[in-house]
C-alpha atoms as a PDB file:
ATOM      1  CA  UNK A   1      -9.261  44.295 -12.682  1.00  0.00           C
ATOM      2  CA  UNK A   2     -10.080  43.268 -16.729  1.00  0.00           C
ATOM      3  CA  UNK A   3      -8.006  40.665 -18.111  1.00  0.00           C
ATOM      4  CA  UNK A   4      -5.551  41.899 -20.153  1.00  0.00           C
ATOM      5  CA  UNK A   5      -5.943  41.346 -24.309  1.00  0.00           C
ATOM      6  CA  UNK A   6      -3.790  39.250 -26.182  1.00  0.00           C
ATOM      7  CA  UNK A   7      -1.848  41.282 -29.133  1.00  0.00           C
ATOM      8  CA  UNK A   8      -4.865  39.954 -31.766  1.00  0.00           C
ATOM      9  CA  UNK A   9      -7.502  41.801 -29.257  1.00  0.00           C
ATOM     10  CA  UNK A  10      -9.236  38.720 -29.842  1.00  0.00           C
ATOM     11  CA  UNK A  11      -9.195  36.471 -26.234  1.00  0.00           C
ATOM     12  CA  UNK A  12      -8.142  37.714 -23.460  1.00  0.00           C
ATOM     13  CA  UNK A  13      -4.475  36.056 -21.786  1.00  0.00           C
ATOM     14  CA  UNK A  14      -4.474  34.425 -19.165  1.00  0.00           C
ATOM     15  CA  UNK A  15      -2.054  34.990 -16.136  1.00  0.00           C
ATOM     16  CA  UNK A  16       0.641  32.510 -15.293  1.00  0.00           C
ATOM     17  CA  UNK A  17      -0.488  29.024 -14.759  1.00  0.00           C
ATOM     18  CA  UNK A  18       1.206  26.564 -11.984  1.00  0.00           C
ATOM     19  CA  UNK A  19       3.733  24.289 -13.716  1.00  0.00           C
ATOM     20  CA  UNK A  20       2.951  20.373 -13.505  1.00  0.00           C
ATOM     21  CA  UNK A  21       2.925  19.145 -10.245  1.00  0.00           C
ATOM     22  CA  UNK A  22       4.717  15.558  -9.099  1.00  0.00           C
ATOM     23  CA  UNK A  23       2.789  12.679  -9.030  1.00  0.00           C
ATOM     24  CA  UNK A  24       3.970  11.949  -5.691  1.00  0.00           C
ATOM     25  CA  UNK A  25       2.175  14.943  -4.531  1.00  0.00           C
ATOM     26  CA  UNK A  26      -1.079  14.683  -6.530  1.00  0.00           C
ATOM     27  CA  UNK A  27      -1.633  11.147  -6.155  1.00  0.00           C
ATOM     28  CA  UNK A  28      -2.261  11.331  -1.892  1.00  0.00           C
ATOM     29  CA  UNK A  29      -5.187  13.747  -2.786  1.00  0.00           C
ATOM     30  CA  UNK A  30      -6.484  11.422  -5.847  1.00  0.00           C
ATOM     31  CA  UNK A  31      -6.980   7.934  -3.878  1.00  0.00           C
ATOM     32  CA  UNK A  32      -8.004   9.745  -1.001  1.00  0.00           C
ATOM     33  CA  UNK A  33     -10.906  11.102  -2.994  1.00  0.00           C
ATOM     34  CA  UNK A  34     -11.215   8.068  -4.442  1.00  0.00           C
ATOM     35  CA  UNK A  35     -11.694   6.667  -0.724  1.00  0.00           C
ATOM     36  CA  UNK A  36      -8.322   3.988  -1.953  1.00  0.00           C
ATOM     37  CA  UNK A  37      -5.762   5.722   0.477  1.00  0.00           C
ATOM     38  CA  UNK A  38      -5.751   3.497   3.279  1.00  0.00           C
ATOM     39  CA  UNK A  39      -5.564   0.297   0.732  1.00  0.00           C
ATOM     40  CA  UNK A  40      -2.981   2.106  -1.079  1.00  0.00           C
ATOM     41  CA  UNK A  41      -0.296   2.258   2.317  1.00  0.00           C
ATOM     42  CA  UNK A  42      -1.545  -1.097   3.619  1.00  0.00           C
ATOM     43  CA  UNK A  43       0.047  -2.518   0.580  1.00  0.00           C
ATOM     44  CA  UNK A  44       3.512  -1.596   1.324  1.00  0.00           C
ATOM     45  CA  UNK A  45       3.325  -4.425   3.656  1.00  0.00           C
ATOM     46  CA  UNK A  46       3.720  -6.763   0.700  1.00  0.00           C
ATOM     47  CA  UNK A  47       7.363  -5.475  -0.291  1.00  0.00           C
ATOM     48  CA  UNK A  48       8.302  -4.726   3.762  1.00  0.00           C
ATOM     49  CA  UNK A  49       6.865  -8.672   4.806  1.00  0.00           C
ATOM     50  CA  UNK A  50      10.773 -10.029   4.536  1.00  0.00           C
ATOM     51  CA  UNK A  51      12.098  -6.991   6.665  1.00  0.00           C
ATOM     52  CA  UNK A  52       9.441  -7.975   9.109  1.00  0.00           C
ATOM     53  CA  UNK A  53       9.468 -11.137  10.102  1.00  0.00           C
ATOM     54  CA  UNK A  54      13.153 -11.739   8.888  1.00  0.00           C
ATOM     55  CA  UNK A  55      15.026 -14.313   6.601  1.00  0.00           C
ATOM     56  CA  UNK A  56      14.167 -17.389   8.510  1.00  0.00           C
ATOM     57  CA  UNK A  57      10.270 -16.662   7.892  1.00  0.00           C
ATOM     58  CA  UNK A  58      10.078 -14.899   5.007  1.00  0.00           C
ATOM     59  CA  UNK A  59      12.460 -17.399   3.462  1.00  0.00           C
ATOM     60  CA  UNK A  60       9.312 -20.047   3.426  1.00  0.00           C
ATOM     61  CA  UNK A  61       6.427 -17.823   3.127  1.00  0.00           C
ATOM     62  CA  UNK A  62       5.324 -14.775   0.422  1.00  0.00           C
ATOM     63  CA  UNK A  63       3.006 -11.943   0.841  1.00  0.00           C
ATOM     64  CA  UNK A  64       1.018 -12.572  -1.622  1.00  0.00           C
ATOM     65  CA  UNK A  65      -2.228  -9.814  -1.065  1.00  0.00           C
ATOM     66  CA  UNK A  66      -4.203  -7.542   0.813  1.00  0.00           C
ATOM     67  CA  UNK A  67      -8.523  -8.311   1.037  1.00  0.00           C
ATOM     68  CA  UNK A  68      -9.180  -4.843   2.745  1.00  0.00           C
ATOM     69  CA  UNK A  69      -7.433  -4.907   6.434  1.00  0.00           C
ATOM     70  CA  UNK A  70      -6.256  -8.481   5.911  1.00  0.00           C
ATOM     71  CA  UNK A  71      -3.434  -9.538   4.710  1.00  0.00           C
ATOM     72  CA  UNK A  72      -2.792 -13.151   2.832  1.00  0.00           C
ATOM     73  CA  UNK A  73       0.479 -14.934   2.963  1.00  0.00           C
ATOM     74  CA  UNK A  74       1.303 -18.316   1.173  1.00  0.00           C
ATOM     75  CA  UNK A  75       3.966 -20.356   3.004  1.00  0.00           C
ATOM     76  CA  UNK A  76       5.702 -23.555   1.573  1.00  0.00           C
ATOM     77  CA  UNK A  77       4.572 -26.087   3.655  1.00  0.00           C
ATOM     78  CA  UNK A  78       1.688 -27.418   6.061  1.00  0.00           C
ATOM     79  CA  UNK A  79       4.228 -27.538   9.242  1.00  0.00           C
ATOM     80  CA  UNK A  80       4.679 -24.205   8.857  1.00  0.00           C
ATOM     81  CA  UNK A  81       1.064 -23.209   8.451  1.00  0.00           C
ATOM     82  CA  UNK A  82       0.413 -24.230  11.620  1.00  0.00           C
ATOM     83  CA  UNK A  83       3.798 -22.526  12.985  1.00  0.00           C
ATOM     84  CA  UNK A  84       3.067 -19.308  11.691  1.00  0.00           C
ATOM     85  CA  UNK A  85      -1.161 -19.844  12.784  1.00  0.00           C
ATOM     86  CA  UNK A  86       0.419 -19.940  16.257  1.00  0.00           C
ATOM     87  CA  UNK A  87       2.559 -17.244  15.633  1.00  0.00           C
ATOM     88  CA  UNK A  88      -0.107 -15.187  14.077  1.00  0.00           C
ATOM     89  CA  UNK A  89      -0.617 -12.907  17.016  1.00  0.00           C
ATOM     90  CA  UNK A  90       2.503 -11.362  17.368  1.00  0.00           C
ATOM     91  CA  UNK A  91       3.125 -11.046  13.417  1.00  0.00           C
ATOM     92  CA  UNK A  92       0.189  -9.055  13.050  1.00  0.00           C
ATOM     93  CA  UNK A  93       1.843  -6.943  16.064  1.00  0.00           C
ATOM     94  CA  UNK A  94       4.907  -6.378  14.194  1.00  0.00           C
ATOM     95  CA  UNK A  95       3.243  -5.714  10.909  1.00  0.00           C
ATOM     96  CA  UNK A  96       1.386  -3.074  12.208  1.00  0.00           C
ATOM     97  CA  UNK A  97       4.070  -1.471  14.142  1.00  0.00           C
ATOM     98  CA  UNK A  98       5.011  -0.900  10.372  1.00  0.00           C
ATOM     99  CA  UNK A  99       1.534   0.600   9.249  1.00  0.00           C
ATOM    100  CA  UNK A 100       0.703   2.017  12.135  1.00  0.00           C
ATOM    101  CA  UNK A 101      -1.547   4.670   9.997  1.00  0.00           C
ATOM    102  CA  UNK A 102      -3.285   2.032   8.601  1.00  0.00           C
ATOM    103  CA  UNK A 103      -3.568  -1.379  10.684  1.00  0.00           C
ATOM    104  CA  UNK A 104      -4.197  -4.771   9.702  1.00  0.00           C
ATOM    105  CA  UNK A 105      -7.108  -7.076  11.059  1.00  0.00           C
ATOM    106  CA  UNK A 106      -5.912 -10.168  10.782  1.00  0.00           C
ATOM    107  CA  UNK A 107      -3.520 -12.107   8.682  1.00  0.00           C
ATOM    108  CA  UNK A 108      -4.327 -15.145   6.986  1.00  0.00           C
ATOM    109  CA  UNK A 109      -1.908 -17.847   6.149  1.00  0.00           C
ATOM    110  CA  UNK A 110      -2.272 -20.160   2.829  1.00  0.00           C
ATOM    111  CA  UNK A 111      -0.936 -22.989   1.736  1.00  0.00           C
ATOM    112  CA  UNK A 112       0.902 -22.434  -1.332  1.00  0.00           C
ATOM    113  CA  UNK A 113       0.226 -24.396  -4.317  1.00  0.00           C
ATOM    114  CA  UNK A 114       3.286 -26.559  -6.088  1.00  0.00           C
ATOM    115  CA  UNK A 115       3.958 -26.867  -8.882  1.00  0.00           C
END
């Protein structure tokens, strides 16, 4: 079949063209070309750390960023450094119950720096 002429006879017109499609649909296809998908979804864990571990934790500690499959937390004092280093196991348990697409290795607490 020829493509059809425009009115000028001079190029011919194209047939319809897909309308714009949502970001949220493009942008899966982009980072996984990009080989940036599984970073991408292991950083929701930096706005779902409070639901996680709950207010008494996340009330002394702040996801703070994601090296890879590890994620770094800074928490408010030295006492509970070593809390949440013995702890460790079983927060890394519950954070990937959250990502399960995309687990974490290891989580690594910091002490946070004042001010």
């Amino acid at each position: 079949m020829k493509p059809t002429r425009s009115r000028s006879g001079s190029r011919p017109v194209a047939g319809p063209r897909p309308g714009p499609k949502p970001i949220g649909v493009v942008l899966p296809d982009v980072l996984e070309k990009a080989g940036m998908l599984r970073q991408f979804e292991r950083l929701g864990v930096l706005d779902l750390w409070p639901e996680i571990v709950g207010e008494r934790v996340a009330a002394v500690t702040r996801a703070r960023s994601m090296a890879d499959a590890t994620l770094i937390v800074e928490v408010r004092s030295s006492a509970w450094l070593m809390e949440l280093n013995i702890m460790k196991g079983a927060l890394l348990e519950r954070v990937n119950e959250h990502v399960s697409e995309t687990p974490l290795d290891r989580i690594v607490f910091v002490l946070a720096e004042t001010e």
